[in-house]
N, C-alpha and C. Protein backbone atom coordinates (compact mmCIF):
# COMPACT_ATOMS: atom_id res chain seq x y z
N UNK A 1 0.85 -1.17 0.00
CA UNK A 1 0.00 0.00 0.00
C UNK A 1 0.90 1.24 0.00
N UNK A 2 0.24 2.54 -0.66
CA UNK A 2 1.27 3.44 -1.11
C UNK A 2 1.10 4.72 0.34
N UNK A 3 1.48 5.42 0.69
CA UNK A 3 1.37 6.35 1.50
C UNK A 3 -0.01 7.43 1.15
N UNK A 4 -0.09 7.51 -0.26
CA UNK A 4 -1.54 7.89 -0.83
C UNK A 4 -2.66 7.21 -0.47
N UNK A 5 -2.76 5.96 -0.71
CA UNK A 5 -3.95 5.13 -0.58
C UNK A 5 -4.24 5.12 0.86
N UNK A 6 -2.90 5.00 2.10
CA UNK A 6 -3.74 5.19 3.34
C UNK A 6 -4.12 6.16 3.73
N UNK A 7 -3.61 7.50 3.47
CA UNK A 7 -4.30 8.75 3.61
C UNK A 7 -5.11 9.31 3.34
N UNK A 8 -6.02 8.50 1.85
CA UNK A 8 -7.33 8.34 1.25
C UNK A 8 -7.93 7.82 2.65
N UNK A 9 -7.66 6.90 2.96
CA UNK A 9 -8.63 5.71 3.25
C UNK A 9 -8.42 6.32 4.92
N UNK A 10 -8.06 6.70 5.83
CA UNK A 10 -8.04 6.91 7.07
C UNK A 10 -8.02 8.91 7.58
N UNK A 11 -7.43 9.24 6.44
CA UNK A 11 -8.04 10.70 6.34
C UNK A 11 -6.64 11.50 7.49
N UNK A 12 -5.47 10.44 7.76
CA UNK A 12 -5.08 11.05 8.28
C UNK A 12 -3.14 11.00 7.52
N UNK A 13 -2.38 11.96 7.67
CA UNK A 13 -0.94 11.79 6.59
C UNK A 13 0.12 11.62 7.46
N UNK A 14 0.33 10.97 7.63
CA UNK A 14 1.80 10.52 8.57
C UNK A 14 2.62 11.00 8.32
N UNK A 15 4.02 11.17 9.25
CA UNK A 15 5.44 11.89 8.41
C UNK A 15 5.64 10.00 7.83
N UNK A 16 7.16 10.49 6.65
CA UNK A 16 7.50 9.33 6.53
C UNK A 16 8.26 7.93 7.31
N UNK A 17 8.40 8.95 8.44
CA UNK A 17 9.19 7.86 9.57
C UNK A 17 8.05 7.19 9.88
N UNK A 18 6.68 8.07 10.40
CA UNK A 18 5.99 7.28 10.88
C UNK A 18 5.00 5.99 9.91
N UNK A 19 4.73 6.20 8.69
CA UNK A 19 4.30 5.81 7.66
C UNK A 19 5.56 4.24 7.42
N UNK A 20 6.46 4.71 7.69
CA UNK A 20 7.42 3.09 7.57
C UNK A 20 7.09 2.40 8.57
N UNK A 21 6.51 2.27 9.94
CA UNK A 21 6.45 2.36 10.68
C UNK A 21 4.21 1.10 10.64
N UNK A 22 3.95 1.86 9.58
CA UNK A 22 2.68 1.65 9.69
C UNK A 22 2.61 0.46 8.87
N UNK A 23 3.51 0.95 7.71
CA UNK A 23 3.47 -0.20 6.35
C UNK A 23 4.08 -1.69 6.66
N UNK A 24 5.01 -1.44 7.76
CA UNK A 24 5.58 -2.88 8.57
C UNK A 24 4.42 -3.37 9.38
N UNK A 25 3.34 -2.63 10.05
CA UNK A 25 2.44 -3.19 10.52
C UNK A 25 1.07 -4.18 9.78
N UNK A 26 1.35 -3.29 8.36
CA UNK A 26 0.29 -3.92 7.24
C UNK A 26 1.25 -4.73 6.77
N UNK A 27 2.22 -4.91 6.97
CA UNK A 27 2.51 -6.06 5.81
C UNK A 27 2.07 -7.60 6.87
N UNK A 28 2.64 -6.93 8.03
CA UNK A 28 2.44 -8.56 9.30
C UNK A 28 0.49 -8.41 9.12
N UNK A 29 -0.07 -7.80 8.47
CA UNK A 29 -1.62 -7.62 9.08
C UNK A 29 -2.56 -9.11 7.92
N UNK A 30 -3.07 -9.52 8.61
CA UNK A 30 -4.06 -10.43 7.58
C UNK A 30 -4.86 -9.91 7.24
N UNK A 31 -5.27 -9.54 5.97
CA UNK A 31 -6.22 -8.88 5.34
C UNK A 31 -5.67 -7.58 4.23
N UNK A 32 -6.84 -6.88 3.42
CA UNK A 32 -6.41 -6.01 2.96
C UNK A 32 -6.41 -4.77 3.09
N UNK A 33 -6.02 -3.34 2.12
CA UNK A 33 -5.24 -2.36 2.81
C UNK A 33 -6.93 -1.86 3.29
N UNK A 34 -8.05 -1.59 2.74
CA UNK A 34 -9.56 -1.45 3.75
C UNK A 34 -9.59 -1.64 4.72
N UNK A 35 -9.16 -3.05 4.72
CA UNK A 35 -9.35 -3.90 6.42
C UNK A 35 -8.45 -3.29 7.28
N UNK A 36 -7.42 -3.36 7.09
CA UNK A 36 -5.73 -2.67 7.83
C UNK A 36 -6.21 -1.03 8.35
N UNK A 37 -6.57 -0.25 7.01
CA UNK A 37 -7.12 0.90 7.32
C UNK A 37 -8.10 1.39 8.40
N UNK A 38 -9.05 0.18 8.27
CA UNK A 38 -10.06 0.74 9.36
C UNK A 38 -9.85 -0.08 10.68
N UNK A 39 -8.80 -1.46 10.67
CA UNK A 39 -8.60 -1.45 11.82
C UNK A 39 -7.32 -0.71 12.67
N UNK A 40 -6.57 -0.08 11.90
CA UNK A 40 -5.46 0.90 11.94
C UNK A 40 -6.44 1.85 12.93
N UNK A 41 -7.40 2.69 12.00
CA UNK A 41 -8.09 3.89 12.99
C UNK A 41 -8.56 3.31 14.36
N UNK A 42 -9.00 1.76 14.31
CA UNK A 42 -9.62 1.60 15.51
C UNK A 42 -8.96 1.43 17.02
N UNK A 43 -7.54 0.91 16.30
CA UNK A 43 -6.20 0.89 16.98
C UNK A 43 -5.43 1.28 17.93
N UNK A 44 -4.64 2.02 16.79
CA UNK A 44 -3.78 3.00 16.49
C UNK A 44 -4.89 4.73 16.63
N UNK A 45 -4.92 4.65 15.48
CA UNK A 45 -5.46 6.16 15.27
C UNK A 45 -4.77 6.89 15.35
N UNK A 46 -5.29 8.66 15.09
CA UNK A 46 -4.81 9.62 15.28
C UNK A 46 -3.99 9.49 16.57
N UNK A 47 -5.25 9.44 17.49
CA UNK A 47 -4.54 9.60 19.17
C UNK A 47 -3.50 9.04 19.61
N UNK A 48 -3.16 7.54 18.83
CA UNK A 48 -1.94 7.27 18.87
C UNK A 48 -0.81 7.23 18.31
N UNK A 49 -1.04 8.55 17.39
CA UNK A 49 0.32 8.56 16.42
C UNK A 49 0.82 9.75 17.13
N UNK A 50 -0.50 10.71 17.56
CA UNK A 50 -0.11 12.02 18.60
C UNK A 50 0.54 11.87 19.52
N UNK A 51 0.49 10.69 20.70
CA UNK A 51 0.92 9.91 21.45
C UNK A 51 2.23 10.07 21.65
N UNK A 52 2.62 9.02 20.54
CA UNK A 52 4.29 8.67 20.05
C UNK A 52 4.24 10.07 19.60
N UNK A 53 3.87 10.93 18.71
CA UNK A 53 4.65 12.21 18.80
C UNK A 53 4.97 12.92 19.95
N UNK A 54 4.38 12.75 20.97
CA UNK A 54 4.34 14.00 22.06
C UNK A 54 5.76 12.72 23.11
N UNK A 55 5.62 11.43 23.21
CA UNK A 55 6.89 10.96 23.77
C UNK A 55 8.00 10.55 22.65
N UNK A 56 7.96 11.11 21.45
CA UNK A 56 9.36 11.37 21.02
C UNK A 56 9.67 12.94 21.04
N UNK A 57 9.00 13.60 21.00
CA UNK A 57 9.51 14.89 21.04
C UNK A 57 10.29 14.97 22.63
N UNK A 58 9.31 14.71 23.86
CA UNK A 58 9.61 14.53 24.91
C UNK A 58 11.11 13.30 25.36
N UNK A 59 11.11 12.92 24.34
CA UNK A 59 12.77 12.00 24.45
C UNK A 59 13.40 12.87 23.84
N UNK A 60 13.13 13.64 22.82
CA UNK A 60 14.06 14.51 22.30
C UNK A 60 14.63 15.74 22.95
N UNK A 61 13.58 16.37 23.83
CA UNK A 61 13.61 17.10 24.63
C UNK A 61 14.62 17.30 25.83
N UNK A 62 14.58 15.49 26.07
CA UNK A 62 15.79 15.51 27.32
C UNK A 62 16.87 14.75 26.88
N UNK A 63 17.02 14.68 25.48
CA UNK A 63 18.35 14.25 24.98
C UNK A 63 19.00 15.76 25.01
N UNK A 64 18.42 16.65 24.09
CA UNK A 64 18.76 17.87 24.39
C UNK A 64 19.05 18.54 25.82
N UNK A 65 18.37 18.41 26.60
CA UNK A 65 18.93 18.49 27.81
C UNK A 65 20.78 18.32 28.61
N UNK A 66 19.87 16.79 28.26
CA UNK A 66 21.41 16.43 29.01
C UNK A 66 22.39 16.53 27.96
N UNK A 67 22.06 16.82 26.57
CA UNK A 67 23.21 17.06 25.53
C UNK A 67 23.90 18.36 26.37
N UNK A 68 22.51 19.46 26.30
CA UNK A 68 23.50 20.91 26.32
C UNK A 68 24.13 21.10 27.77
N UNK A 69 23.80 19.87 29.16
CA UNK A 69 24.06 19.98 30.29
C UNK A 69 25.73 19.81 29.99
N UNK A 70 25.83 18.49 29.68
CA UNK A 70 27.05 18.34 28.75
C UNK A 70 28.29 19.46 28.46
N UNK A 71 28.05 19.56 27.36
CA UNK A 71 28.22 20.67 26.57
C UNK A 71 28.51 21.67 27.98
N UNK A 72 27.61 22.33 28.83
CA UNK A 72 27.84 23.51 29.50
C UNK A 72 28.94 22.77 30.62
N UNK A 73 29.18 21.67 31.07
CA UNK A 73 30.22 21.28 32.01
C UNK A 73 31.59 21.36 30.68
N UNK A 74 31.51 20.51 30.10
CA UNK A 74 32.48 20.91 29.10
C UNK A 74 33.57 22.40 28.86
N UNK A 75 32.39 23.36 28.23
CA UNK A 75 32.88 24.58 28.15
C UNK A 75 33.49 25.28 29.57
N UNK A 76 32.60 24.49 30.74
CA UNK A 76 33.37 25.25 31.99
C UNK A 76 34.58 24.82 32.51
N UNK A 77 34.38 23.30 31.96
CA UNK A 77 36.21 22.90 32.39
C UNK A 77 37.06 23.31 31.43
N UNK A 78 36.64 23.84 30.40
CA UNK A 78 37.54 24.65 29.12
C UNK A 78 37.98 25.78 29.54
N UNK A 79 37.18 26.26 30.16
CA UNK A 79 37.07 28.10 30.38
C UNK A 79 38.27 27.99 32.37
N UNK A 80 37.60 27.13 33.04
CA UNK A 80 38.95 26.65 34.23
C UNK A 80 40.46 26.92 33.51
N UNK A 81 40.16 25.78 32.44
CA UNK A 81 41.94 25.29 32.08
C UNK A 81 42.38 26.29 31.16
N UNK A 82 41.52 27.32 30.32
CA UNK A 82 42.03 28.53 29.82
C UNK A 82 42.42 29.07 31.06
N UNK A 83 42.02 29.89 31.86
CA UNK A 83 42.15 30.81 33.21
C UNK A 83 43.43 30.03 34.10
N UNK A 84 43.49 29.01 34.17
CA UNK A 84 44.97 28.14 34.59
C UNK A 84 45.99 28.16 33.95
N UNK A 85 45.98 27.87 32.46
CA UNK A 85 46.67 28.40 31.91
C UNK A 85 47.48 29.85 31.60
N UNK A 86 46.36 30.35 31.02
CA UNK A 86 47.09 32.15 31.33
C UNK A 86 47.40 32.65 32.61
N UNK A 87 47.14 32.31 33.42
CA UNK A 87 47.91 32.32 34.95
C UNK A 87 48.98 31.64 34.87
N UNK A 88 49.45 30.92 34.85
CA UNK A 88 50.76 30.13 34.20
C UNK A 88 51.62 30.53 33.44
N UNK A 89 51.07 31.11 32.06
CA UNK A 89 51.65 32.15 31.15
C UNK A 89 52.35 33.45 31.82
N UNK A 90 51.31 34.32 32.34
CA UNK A 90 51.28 35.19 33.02
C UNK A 90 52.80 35.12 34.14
N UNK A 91 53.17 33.81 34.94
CA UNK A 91 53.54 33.99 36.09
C UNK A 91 55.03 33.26 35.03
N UNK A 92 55.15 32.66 34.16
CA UNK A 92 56.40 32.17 33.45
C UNK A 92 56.78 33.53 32.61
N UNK A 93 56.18 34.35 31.86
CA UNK A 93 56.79 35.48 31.23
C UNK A 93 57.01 36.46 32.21
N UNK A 94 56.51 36.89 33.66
CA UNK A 94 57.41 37.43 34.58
C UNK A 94 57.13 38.98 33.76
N UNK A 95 55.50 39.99 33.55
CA UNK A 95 55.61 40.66 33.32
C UNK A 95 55.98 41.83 34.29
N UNK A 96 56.81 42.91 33.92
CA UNK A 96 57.10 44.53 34.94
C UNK A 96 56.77 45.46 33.71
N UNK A 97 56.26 46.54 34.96
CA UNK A 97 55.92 47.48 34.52
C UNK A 97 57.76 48.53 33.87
N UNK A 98 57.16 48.75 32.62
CA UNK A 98 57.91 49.42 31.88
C UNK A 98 58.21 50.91 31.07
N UNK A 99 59.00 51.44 31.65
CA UNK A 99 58.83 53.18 31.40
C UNK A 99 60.81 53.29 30.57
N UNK A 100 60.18 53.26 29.34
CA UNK A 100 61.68 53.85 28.50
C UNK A 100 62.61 54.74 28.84
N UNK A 101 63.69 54.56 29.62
CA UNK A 101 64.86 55.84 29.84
C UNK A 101 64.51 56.77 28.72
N UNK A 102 64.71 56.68 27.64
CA UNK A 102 64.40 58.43 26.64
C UNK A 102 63.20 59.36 27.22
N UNK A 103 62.29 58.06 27.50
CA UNK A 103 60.50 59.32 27.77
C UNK A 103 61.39 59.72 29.04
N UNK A 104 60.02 60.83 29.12
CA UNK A 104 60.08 61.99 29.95
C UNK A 104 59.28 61.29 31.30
N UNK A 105 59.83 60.89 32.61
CA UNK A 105 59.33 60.08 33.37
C UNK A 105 58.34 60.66 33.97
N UNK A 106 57.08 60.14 34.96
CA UNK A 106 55.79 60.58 34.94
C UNK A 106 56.18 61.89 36.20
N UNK A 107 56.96 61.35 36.97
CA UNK A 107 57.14 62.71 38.27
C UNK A 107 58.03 63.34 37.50
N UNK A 108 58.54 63.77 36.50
CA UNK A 108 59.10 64.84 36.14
C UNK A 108 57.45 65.65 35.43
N UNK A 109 56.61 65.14 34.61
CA UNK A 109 55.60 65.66 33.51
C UNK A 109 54.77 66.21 34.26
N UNK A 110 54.53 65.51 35.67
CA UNK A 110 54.22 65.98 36.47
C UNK A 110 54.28 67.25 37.40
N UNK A 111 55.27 67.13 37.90
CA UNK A 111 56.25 67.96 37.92
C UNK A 111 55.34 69.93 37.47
N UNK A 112 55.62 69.75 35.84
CA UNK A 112 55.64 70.48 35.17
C UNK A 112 54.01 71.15 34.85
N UNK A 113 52.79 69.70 35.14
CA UNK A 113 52.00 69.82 34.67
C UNK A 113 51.29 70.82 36.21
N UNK A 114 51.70 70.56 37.46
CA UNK A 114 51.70 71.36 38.63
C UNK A 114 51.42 73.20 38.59
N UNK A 115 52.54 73.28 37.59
CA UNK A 115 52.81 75.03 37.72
C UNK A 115 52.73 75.15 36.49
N UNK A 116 52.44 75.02 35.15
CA UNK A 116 52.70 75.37 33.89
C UNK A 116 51.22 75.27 33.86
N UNK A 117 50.70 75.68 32.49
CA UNK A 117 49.14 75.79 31.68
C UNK A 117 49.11 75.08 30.64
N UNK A 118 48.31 73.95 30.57
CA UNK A 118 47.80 73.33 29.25
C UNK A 118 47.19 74.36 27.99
N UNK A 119 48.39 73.47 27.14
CA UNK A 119 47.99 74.58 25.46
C UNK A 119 47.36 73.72 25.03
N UNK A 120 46.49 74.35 23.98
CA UNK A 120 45.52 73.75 23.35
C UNK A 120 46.21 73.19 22.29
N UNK A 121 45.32 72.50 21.06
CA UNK A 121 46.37 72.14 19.95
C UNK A 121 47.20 72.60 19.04
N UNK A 122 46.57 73.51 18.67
CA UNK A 122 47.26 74.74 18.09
C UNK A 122 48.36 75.64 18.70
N UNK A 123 47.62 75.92 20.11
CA UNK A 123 48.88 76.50 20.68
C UNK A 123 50.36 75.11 20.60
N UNK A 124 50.16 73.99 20.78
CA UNK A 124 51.41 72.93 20.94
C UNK A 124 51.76 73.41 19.49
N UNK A 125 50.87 73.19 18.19
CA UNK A 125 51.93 72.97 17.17
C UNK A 125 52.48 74.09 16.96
N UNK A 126 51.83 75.44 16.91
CA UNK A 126 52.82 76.86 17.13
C UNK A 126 54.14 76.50 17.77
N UNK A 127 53.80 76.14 18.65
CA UNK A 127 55.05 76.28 20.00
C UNK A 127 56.49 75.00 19.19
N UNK A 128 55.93 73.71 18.44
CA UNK A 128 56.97 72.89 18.16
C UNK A 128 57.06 73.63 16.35
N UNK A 129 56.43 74.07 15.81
CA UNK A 129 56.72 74.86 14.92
C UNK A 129 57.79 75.51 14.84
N UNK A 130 57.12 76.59 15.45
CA UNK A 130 58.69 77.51 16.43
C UNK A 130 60.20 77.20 16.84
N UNK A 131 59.94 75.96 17.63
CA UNK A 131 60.98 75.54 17.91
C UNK A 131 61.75 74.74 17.14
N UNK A 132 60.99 73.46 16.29
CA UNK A 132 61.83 72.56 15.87
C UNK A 132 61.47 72.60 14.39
N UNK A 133 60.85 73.59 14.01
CA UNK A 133 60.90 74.12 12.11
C UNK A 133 59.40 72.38 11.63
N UNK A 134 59.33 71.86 12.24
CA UNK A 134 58.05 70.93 11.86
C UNK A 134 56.87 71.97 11.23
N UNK A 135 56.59 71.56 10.62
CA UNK A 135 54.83 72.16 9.56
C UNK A 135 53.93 71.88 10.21
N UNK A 136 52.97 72.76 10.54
CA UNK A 136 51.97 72.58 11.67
C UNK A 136 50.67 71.62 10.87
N UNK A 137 50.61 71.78 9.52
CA UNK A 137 49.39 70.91 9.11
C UNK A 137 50.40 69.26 9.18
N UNK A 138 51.37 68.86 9.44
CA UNK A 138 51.96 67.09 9.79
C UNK A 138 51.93 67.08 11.25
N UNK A 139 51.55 67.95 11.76
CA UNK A 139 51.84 67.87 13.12
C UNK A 139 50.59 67.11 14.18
N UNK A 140 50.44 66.23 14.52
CA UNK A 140 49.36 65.57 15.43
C UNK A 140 49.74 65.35 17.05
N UNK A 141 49.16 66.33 17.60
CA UNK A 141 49.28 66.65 18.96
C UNK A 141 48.65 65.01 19.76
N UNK A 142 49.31 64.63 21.13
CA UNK A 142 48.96 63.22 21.02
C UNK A 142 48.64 63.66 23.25
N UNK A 143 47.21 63.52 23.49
CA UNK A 143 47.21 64.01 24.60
C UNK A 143 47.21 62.37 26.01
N UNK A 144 47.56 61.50 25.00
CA UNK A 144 47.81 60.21 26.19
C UNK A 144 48.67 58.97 25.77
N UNK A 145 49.42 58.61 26.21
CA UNK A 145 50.46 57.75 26.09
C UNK A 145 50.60 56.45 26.58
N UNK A 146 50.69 55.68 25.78
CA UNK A 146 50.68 54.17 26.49
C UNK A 146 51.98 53.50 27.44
N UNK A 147 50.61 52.67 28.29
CA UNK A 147 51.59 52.36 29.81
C UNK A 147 52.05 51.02 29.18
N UNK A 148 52.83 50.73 29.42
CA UNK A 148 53.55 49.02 28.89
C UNK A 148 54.21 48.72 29.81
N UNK A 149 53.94 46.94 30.08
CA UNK A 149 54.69 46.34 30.66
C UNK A 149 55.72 45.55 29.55
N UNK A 150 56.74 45.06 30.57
CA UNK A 150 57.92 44.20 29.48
C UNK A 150 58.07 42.84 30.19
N UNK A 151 57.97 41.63 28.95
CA UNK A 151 58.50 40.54 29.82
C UNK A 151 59.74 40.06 30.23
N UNK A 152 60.39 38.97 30.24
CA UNK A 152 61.44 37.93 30.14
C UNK A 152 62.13 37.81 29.16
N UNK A 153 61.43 38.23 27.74
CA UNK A 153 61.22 37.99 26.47
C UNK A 153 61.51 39.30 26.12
N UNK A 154 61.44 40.20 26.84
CA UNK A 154 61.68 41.55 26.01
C UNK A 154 60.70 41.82 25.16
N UNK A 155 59.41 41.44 25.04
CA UNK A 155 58.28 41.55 24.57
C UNK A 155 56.98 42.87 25.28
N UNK A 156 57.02 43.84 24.83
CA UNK A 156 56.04 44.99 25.31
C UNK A 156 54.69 44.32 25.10
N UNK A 157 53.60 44.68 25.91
CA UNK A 157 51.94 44.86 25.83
C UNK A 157 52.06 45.76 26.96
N UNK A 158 50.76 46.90 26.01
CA UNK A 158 49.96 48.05 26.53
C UNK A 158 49.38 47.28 27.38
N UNK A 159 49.00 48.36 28.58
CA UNK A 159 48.40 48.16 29.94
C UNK A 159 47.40 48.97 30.27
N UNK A 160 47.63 50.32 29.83
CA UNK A 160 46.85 51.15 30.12
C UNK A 160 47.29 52.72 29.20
N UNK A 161 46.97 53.65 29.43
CA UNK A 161 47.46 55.18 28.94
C UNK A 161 47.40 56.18 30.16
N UNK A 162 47.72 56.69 29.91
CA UNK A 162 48.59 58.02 31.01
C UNK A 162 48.00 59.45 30.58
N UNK A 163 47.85 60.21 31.03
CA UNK A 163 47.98 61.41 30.48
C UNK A 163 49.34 62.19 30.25
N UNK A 164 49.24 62.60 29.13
CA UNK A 164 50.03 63.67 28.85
C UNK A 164 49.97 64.96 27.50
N UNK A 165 49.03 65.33 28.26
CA UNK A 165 48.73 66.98 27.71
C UNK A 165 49.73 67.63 27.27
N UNK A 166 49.63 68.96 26.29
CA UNK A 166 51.01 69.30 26.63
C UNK A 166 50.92 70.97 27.77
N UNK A 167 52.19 70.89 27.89
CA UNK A 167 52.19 72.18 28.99
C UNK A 167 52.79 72.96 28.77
N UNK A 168 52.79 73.89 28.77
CA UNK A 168 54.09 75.29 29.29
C UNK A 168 54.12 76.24 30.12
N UNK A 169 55.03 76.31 30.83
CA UNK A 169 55.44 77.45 32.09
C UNK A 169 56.41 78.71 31.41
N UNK A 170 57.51 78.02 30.75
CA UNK A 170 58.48 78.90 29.89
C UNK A 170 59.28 78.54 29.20
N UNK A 171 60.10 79.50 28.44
CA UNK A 171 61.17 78.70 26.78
C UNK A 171 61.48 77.53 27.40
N UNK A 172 62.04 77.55 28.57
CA UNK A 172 63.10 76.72 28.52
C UNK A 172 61.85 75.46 29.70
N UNK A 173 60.50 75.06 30.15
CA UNK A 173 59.96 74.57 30.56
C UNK A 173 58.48 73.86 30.07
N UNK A 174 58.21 73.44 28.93
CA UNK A 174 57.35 72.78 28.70
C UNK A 174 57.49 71.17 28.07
N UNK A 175 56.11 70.74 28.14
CA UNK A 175 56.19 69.61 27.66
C UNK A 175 54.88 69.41 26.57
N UNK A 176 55.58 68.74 25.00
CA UNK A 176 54.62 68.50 24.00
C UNK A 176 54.78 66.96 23.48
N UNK A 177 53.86 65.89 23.74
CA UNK A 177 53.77 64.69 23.12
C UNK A 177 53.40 64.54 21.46
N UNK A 178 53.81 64.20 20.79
CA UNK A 178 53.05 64.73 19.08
C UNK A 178 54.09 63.24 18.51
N UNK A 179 53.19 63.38 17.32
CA UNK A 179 53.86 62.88 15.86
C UNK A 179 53.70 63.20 14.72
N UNK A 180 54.49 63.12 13.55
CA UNK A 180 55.00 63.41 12.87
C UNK A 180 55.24 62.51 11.66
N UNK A 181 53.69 62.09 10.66
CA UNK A 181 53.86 61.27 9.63
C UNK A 181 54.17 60.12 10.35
N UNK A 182 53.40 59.75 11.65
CA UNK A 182 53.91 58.36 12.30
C UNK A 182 54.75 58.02 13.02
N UNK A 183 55.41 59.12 13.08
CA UNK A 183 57.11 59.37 13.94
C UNK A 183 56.54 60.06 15.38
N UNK A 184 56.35 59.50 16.38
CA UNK A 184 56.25 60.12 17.60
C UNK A 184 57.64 61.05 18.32
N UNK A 185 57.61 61.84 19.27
CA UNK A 185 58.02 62.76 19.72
C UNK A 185 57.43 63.07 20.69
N UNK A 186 58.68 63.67 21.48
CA UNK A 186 58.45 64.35 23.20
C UNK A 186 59.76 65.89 22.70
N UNK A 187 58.83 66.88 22.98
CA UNK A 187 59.42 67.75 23.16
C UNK A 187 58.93 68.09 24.23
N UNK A 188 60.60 68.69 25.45
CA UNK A 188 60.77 68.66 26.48
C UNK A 188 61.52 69.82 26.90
N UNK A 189 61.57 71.31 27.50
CA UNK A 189 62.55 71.64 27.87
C UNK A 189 63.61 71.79 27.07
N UNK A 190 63.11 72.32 25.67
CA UNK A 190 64.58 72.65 24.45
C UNK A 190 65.16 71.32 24.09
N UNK A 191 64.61 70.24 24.46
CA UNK A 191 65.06 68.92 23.81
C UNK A 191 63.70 68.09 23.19
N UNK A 192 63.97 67.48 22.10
CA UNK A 192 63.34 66.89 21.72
C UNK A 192 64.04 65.50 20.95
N UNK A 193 63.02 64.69 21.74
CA UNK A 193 63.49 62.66 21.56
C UNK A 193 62.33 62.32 20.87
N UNK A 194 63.48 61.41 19.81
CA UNK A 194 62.25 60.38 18.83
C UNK A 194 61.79 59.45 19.86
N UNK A 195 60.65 58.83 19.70
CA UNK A 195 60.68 57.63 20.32
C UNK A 195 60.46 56.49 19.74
């Protein structure tokens, strides 16, 4: 019997899982597909194909379950042995905090930033204009600076940024952070370091 002819004959359409399911029952059945049909409804029936749908969905339900329970212990002993790991990392590369002999160290900028007046941007590139012949339209005033640690490895990562505005008190007392086509700079007190 075809999947057509019982859905004629019982008025109701099975998926095809369940329909393989039915046709193994008609083939063991004595009689023909009429007979099968109407003792199928008297059976079986709707109510019991709804049945088995509502306890396979409901097996499916807590396969899913304990799948994604799974799954969530999983990812947490992943997410442990990441966090163990980079603690490990962390404590074998032996990071310190790192401040370049050339820069201008923070209690000196400090220092300066105490008694001197923050220039605006224009006023900085005037002022390194002036001083160090730079073109004020290449000039990019830079008002915070990155904190880096160094490892074992001699390997830098940023940590944080700092301030550093620029300042001036007088010729011979200010401080301007800038770059220059990508070229950073500290002008300092009539000196100025690449960095």
């Amino acid at each position: 019997m075809m999947m057509i002819e019982f859905t004629e004959r019982t008025g109701f359409e099975p998926t095809e899982e369940e329909y393989a399911e039915i046709e193994q029952q008609y083939y063991s059945f004595d009689g023909n597909k009429d007979a099968f049909c109407k003792y199928w409804k008297e059976t079986v029936g709707v109510e019991g194909i709804c049945k088995a749908r509502a306890e396979k969905i409901a097996q499916l339900r807590s396969t899913m379950v304990e799948t994604e329970k799974e799954l969530m212990q999983a990812n947490a002993e992943k997410d442990r042995l990441i966090t163990r790991l980079k603690a490990d990392l962390e404590r074998e590369q032996e990071w310190k905090p790192w401040e370049p002999d050339r820069i201008v160290s923070q209690k000196d900028y400090d220092h300066l930033r105490s008694s001197g007046h923050e220039m605006t941007d224009d006023e900085a590139k005037e002022w390194i204009f002036q001083e160090f012949g730079f073109a004020q339209q290449v000039i990019r005033i830079h008002r915070l600076m990155n904190v880096q640690e160094i490892n074992r490895h001699h390997m830098l990562r940023k940590v944080g940024e700092i301030d550093r505005r620029p300042y001036y008190d007088a010729t011979d007392w200010y401080y301007v952070f800038f770059s220059v086509r990508g070229i950073e700079y500290e002008a300092y007190n009539g000196s100025l370091t690449q960095l």
